[in-house]
N, C-alpha and C. Protein backbone atom coordinates (compact mmCIF):
# COMPACT_ATOMS: atom_id res chain seq x y z
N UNK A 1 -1.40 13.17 -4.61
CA UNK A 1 -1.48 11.81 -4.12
C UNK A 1 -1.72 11.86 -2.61
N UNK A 2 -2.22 11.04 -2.48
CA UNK A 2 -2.88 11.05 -0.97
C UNK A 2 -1.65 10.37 0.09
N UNK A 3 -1.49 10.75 1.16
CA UNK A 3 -1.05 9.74 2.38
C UNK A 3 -1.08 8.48 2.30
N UNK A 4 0.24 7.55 2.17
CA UNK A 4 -0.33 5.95 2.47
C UNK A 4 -1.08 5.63 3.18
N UNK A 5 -1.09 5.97 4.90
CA UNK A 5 -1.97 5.74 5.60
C UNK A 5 -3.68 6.21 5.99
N UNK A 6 -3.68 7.57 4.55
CA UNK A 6 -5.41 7.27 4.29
C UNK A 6 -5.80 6.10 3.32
N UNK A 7 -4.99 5.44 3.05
CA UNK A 7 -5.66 4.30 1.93
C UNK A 7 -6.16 3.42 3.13
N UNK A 8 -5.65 3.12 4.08
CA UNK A 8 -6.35 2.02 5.14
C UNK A 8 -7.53 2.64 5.24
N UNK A 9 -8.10 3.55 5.35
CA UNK A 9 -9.73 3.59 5.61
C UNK A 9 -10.74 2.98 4.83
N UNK A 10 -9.67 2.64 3.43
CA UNK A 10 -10.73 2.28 2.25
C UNK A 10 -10.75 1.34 2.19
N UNK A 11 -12.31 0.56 2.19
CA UNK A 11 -11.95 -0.83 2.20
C UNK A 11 -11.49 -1.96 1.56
N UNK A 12 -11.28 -1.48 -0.06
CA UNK A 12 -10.55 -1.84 -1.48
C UNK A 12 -8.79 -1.79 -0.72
N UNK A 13 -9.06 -0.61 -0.17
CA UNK A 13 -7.09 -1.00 -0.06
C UNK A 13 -6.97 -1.12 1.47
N UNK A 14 -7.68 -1.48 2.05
CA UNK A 14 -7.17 -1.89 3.40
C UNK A 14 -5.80 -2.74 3.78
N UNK A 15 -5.75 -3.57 3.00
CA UNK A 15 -4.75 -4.87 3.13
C UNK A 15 -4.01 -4.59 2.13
N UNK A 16 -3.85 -3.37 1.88
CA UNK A 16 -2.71 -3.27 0.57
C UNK A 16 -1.22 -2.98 0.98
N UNK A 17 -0.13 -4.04 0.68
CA UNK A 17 0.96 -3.86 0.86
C UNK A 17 2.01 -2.83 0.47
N UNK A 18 2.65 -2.05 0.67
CA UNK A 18 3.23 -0.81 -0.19
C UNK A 18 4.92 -1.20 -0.52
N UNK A 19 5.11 -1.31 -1.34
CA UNK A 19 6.18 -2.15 -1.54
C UNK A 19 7.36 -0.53 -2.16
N UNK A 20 8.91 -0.53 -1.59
CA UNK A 20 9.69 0.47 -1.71
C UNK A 20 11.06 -0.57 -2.03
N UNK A 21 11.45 0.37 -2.83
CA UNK A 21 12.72 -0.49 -3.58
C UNK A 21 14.06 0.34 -2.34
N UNK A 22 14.76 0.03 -2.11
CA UNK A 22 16.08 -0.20 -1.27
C UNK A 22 17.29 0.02 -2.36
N UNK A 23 17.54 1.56 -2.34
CA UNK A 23 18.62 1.82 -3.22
C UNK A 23 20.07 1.62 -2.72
N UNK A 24 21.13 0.80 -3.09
CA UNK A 24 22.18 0.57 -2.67
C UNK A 24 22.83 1.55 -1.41
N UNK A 25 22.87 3.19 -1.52
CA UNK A 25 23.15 3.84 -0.67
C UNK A 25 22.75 3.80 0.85
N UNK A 26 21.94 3.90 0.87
CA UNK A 26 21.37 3.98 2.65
C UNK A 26 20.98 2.63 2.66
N UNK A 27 21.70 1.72 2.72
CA UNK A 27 21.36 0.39 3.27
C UNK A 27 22.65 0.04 4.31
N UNK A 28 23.77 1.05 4.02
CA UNK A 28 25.29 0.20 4.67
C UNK A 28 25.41 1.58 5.85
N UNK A 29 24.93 2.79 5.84
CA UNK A 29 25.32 3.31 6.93
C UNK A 29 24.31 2.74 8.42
N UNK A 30 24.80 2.63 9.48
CA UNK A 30 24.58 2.23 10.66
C UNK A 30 22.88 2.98 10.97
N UNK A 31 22.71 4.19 10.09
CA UNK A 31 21.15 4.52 10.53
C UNK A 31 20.05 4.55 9.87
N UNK A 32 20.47 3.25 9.09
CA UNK A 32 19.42 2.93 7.91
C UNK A 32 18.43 2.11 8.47
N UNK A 33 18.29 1.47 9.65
CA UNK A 33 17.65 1.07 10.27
C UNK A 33 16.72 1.81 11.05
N UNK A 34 17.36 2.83 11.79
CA UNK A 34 16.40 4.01 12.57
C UNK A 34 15.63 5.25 11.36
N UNK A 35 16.06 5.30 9.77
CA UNK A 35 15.18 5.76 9.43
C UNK A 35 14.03 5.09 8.96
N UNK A 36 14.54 3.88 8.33
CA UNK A 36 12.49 2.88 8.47
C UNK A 36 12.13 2.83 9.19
N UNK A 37 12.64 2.68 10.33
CA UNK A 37 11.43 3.36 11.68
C UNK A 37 11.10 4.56 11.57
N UNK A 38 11.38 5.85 11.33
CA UNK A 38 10.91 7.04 11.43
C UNK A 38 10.18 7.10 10.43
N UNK A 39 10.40 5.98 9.06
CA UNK A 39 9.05 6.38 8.05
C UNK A 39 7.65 5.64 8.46
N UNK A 40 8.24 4.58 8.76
CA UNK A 40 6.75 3.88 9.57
C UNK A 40 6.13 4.79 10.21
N UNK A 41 6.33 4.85 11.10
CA UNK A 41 5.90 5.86 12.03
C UNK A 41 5.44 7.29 11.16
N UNK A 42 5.91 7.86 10.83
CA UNK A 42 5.35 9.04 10.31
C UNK A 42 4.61 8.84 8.99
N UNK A 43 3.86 6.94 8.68
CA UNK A 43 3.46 7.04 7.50
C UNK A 43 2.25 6.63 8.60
N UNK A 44 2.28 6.12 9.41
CA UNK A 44 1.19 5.59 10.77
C UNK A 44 0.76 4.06 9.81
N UNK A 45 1.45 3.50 8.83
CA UNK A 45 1.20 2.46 8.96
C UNK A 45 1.99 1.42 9.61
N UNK A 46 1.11 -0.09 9.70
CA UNK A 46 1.64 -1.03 9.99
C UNK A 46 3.45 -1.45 9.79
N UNK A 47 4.11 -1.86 10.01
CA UNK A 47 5.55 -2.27 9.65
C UNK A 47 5.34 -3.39 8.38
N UNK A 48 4.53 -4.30 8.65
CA UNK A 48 4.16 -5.41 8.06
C UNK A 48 3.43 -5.01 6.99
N UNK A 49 3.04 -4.09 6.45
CA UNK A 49 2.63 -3.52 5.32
C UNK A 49 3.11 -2.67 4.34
N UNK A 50 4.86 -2.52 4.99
CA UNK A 50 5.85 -1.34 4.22
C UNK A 50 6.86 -2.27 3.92
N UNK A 51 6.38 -2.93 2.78
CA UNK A 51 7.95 -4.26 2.52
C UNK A 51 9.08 -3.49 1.75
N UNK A 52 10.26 -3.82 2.38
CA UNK A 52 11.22 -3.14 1.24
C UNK A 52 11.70 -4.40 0.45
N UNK A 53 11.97 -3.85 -1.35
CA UNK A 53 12.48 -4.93 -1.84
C UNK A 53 14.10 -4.17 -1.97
N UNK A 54 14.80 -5.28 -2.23
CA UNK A 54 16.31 -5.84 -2.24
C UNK A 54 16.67 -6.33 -3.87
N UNK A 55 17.74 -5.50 -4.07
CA UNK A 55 18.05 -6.13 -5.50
C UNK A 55 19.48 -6.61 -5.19
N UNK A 56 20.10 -7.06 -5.81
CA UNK A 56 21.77 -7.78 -6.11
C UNK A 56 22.42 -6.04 -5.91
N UNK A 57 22.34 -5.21 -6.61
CA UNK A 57 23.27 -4.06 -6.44
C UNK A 57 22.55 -3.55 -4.75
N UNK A 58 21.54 -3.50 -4.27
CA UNK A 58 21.61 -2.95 -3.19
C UNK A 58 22.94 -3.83 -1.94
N UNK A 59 23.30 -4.58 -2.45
CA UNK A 59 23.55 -5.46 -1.23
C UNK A 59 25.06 -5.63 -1.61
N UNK A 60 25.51 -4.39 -2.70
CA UNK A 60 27.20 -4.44 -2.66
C UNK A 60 27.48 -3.87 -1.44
N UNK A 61 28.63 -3.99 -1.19
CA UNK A 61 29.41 -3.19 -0.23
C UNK A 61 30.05 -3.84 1.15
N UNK A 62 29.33 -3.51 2.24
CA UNK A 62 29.62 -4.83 3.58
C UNK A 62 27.82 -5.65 3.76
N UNK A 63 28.37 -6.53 3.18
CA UNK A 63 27.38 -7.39 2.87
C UNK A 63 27.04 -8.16 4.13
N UNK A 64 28.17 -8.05 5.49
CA UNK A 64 27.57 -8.55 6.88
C UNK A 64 26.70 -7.48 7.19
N UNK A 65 27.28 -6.06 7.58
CA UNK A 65 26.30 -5.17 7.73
C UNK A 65 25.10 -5.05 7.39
N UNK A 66 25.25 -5.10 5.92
CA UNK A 66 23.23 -4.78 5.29
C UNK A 66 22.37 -6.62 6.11
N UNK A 67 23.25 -7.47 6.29
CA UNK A 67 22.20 -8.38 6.71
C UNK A 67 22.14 -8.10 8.00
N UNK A 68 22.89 -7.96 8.91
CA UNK A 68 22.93 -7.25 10.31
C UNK A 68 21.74 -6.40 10.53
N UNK A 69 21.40 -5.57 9.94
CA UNK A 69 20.50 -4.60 9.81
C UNK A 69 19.33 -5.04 9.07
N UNK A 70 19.48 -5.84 8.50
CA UNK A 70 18.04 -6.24 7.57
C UNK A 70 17.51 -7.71 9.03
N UNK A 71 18.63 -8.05 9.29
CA UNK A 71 17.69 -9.01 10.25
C UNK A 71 17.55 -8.21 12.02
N UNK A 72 18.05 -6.94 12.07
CA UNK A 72 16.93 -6.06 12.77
C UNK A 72 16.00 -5.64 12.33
N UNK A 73 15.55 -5.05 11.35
CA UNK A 73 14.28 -4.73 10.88
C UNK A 73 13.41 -5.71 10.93
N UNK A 74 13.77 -7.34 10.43
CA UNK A 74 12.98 -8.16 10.41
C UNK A 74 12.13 -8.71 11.69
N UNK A 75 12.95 -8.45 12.83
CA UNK A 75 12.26 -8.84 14.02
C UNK A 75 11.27 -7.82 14.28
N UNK A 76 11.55 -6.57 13.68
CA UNK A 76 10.29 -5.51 13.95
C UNK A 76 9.37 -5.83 13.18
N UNK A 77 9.24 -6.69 12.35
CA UNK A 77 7.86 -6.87 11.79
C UNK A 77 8.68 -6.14 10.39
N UNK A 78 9.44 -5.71 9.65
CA UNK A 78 9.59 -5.12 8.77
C UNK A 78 9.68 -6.43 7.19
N UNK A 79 8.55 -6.57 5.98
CA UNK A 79 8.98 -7.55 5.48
C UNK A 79 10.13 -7.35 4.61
N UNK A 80 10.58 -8.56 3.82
CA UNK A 80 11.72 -8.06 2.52
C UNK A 80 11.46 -8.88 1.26
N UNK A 81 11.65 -8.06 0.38
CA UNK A 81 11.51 -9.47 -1.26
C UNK A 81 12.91 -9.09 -1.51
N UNK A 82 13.36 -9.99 -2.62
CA UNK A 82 14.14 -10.24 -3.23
C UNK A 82 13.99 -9.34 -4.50
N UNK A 83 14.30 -8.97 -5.36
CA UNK A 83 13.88 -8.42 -6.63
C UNK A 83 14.36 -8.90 -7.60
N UNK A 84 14.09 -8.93 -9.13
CA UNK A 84 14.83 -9.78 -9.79
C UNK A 84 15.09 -10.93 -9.73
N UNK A 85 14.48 -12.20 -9.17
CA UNK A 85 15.26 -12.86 -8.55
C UNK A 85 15.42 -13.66 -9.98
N UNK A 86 16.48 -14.17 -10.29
CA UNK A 86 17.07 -15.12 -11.44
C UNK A 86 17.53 -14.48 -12.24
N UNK A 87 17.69 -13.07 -12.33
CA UNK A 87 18.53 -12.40 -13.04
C UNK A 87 20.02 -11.83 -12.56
N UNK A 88 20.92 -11.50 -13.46
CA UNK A 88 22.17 -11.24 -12.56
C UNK A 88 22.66 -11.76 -10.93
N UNK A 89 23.07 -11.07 -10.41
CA UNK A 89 23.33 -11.76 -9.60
C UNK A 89 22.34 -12.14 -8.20
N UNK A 90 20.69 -11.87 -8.42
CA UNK A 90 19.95 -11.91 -7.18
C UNK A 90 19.67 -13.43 -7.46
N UNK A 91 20.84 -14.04 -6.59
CA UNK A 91 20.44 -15.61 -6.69
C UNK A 91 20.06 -16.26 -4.84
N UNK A 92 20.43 -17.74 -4.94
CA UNK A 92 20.18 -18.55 -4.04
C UNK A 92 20.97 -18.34 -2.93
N UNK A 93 22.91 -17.79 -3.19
CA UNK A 93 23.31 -17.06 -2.55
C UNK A 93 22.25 -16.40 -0.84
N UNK A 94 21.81 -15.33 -1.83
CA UNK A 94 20.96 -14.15 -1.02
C UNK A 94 20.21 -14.45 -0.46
N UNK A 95 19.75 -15.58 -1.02
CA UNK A 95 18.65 -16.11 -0.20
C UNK A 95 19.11 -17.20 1.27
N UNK A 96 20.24 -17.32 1.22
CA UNK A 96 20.50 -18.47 2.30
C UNK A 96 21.25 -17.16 3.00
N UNK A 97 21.24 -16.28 2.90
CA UNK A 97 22.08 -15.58 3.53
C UNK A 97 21.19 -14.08 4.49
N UNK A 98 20.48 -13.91 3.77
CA UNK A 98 19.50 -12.85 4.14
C UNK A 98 17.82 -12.92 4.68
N UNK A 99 17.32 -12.50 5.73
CA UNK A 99 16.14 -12.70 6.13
C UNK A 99 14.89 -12.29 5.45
N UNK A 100 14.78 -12.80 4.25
CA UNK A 100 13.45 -12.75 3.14
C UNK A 100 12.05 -13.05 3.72
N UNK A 101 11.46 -12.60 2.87
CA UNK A 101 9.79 -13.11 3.57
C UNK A 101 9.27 -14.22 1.71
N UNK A 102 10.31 -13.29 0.82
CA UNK A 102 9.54 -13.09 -0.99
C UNK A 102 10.57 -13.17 -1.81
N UNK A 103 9.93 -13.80 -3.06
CA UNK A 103 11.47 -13.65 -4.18
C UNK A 103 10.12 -13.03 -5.25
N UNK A 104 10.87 -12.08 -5.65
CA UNK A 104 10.23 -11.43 -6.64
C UNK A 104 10.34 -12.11 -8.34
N UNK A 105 10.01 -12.71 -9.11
CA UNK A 105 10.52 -13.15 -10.13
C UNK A 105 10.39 -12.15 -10.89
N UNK A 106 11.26 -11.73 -11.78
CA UNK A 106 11.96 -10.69 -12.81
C UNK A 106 10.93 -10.75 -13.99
N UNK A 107 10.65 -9.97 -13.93
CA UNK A 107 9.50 -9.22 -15.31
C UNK A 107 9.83 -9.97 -17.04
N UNK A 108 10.98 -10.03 -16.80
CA UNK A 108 11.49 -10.89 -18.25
C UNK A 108 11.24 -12.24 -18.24
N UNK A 109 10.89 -13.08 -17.60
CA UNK A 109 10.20 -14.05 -17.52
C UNK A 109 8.61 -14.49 -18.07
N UNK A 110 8.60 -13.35 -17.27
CA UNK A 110 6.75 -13.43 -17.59
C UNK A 110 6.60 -12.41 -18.89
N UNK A 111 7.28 -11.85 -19.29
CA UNK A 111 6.83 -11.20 -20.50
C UNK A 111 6.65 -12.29 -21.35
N UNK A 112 7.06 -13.32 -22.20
CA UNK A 112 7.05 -14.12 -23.02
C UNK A 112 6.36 -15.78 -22.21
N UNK A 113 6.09 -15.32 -21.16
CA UNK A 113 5.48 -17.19 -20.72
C UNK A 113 4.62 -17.71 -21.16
N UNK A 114 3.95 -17.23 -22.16
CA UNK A 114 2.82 -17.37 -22.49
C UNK A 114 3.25 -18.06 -24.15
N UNK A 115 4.73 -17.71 -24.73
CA UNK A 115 4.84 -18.56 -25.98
C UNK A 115 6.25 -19.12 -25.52
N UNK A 116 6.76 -18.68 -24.76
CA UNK A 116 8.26 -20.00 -24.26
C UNK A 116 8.27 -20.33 -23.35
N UNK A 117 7.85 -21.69 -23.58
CA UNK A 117 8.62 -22.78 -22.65
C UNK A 117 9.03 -23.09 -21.43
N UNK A 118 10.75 -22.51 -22.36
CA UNK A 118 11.56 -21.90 -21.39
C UNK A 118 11.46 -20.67 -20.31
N UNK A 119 10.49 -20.27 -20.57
CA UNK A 119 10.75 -18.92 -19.55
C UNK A 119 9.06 -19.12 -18.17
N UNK A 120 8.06 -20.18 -18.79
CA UNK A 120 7.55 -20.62 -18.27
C UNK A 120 8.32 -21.93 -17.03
N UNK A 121 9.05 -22.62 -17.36
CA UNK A 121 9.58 -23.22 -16.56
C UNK A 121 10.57 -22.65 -15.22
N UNK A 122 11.25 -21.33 -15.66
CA UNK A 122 11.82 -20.90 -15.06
C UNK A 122 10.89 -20.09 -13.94
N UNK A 123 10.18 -19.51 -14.39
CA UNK A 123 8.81 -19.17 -13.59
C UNK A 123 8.22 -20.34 -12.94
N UNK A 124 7.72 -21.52 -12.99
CA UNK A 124 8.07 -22.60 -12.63
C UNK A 124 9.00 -23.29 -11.11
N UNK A 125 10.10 -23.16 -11.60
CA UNK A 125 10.58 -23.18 -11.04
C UNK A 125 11.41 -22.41 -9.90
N UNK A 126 11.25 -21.20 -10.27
CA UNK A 126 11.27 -19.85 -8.97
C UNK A 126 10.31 -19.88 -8.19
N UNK A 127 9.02 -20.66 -8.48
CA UNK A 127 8.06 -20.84 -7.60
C UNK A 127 8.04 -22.19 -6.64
N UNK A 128 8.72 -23.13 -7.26
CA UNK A 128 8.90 -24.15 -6.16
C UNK A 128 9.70 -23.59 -5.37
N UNK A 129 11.20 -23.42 -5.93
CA UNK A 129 12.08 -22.45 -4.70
C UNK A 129 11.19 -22.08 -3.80
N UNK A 130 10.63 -21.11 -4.50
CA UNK A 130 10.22 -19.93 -2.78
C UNK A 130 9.52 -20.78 -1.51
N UNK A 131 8.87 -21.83 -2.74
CA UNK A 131 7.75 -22.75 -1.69
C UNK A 131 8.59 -23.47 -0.50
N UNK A 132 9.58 -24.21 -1.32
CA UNK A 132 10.50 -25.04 -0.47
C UNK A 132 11.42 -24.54 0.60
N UNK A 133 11.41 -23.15 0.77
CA UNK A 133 12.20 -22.52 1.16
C UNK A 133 11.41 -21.40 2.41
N UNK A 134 10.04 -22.12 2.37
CA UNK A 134 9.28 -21.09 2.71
C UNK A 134 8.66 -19.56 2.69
N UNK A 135 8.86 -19.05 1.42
CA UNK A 135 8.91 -17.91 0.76
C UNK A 135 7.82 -17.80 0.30
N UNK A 136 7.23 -16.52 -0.02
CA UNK A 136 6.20 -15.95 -0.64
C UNK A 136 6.87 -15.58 -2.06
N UNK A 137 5.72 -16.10 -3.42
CA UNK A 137 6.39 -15.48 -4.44
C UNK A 137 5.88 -14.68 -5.11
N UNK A 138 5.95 -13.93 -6.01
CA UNK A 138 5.27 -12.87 -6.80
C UNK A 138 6.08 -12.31 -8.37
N UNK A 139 5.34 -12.46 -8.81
CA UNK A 139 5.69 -12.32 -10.37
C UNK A 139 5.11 -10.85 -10.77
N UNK A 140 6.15 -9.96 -11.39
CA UNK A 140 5.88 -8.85 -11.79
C UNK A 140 5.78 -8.74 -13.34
N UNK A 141 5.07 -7.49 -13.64
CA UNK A 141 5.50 -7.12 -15.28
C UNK A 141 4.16 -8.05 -16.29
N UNK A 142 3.29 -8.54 -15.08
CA UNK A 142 1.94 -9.17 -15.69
C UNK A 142 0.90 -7.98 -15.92
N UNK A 143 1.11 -8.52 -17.60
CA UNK A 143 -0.23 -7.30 -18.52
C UNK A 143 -1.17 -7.90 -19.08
N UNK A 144 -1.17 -8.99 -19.53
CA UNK A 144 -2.53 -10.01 -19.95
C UNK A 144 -3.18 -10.92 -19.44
N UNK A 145 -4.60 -11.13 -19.41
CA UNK A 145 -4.96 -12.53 -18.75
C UNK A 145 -4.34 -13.30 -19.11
N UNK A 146 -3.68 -13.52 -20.27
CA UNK A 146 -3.14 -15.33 -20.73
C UNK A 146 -1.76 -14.96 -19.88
N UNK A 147 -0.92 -14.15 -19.59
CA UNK A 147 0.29 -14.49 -18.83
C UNK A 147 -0.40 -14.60 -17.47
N UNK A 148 -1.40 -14.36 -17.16
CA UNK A 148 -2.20 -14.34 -15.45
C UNK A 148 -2.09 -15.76 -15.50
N UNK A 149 -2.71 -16.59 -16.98
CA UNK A 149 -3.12 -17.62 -16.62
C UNK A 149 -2.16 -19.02 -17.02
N UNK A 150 -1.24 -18.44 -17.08
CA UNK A 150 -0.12 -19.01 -17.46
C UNK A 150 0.85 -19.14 -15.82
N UNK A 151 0.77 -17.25 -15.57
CA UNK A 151 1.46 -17.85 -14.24
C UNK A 151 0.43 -18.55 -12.82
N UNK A 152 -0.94 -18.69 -13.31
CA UNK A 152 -1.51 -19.27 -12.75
C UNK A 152 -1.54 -21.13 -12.46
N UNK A 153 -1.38 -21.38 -13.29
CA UNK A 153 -0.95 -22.96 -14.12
C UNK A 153 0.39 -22.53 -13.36
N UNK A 154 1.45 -22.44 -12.57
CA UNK A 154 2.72 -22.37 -12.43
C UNK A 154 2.69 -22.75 -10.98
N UNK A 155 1.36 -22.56 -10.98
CA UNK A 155 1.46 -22.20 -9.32
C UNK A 155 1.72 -20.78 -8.64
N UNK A 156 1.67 -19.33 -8.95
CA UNK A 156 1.99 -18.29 -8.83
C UNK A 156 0.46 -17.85 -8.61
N UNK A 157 0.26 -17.43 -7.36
CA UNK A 157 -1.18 -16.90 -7.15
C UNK A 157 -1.11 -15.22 -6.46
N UNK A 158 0.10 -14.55 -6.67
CA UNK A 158 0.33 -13.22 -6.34
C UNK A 158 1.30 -12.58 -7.15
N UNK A 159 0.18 -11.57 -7.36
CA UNK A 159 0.80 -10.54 -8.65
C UNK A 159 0.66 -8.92 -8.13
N UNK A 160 1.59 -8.25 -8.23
CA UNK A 160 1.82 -6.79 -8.19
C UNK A 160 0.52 -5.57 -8.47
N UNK A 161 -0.33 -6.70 -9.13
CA UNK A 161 -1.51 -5.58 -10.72
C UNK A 161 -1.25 -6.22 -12.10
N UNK A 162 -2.62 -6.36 -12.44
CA UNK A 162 -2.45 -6.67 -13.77
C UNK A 162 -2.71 -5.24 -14.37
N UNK A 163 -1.43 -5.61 -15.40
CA UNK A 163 -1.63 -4.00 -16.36
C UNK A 163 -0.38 -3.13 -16.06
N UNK A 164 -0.89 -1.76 -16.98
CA UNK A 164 0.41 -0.56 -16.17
C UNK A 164 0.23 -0.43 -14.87
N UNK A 165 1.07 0.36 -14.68
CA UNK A 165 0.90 0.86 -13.42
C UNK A 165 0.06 1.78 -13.30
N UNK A 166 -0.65 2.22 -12.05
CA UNK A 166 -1.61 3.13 -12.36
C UNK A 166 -1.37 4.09 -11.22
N UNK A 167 -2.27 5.12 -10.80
CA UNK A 167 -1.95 6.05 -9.41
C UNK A 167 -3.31 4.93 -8.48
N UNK A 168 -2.60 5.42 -6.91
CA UNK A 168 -3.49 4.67 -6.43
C UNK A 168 -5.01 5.52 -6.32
N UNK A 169 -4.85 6.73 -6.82
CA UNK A 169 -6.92 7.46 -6.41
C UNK A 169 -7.38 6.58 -7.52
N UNK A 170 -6.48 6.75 -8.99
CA UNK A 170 -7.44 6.13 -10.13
C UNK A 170 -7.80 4.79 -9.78
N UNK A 171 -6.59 3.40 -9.26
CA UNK A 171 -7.23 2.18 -9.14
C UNK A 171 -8.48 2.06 -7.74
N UNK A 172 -8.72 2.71 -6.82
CA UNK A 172 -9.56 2.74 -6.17
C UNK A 172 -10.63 3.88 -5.73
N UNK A 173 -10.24 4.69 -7.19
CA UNK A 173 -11.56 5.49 -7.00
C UNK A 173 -11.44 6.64 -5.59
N UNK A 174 -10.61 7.33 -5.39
CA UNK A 174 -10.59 7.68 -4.30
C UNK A 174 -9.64 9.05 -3.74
């Protein structure tokens, strides 16, 4: 696998965001902040292009601290999603409390939006949230055009990839 920061030369992934999940551990010691700086930096990309996401278990522990530190990163340009959001406990809470850019809506949603309802509305309605709240939203776990176009009709115009996941040489050839 190549360097994140040779994908910026290509012009398919120039603007591609690299999104890293935030495992409960290194979020509460005091130098969890100075190592996302040392990965930025030694990835030579942008800050604003290395979003970390945030789940409900990353954010046990001293829950002033991890926001202490998440709203230093944020002034560096560093973004944040939410993960899960409407499942367990990644609620509204987190969101009035922590410096977000994104609420990620939870993959179990959109698996079935396309024949319930219910799980369309909730998608739905995680998308006004983010709007009203000023948030970016994004719906994961989209594998068919009809859930594309389902969370399209929702108002949801940013998605992760449609499909599996793939490596990044195969989706851009490279």
């Amino acid at each position: 696998m190549r360097p994140a920061h040779s994908w910026r030369a290509e012009a398919r992934a120039a603007s591609l965001t690299i999104a890293f999940n935030v495992s409960p551990l290194p979020l509460q010691p005091p130098q969890f902040a100075e190592q996302v700086r040392q990965a930025i930096a030694r990835h030579g990309m942008p800050a604003a292009r290395l979003k970390r996401e945030l789940t409900a278990t990353t954010l046990q522990g001293d829950l002033q601290r991890a926001i202490a530190t998440l709203r230093t990163l944020k002034q560096e340009g560093v973004p944040f999603s939410l993960d899960d959001f409407g499942t367990g406990h990644a609620s509204l809470q987190y969101r009035k409390q922590l410096p977000l850019d994104q609420l990620k809506s939870d993959q179990t949603f959109v698996r079935d939006i396309v024949t319930d309802p219910n799980d369309k509305a909730i998608v739905a309605t995680i998308i006004a949230i983010a709007r009203h709240l000023g948030l970016d939203v994004i719906a994961e776990g989209v594998e068919s055009h009809e859930q594309l176009e389902a969370l399209r009709e929702c108002g949801c115009g940013r998605l992760p990839g449609l499909g599996k996941p793939v490596e990044p040489e195969r989706l851009f050839g490279i």
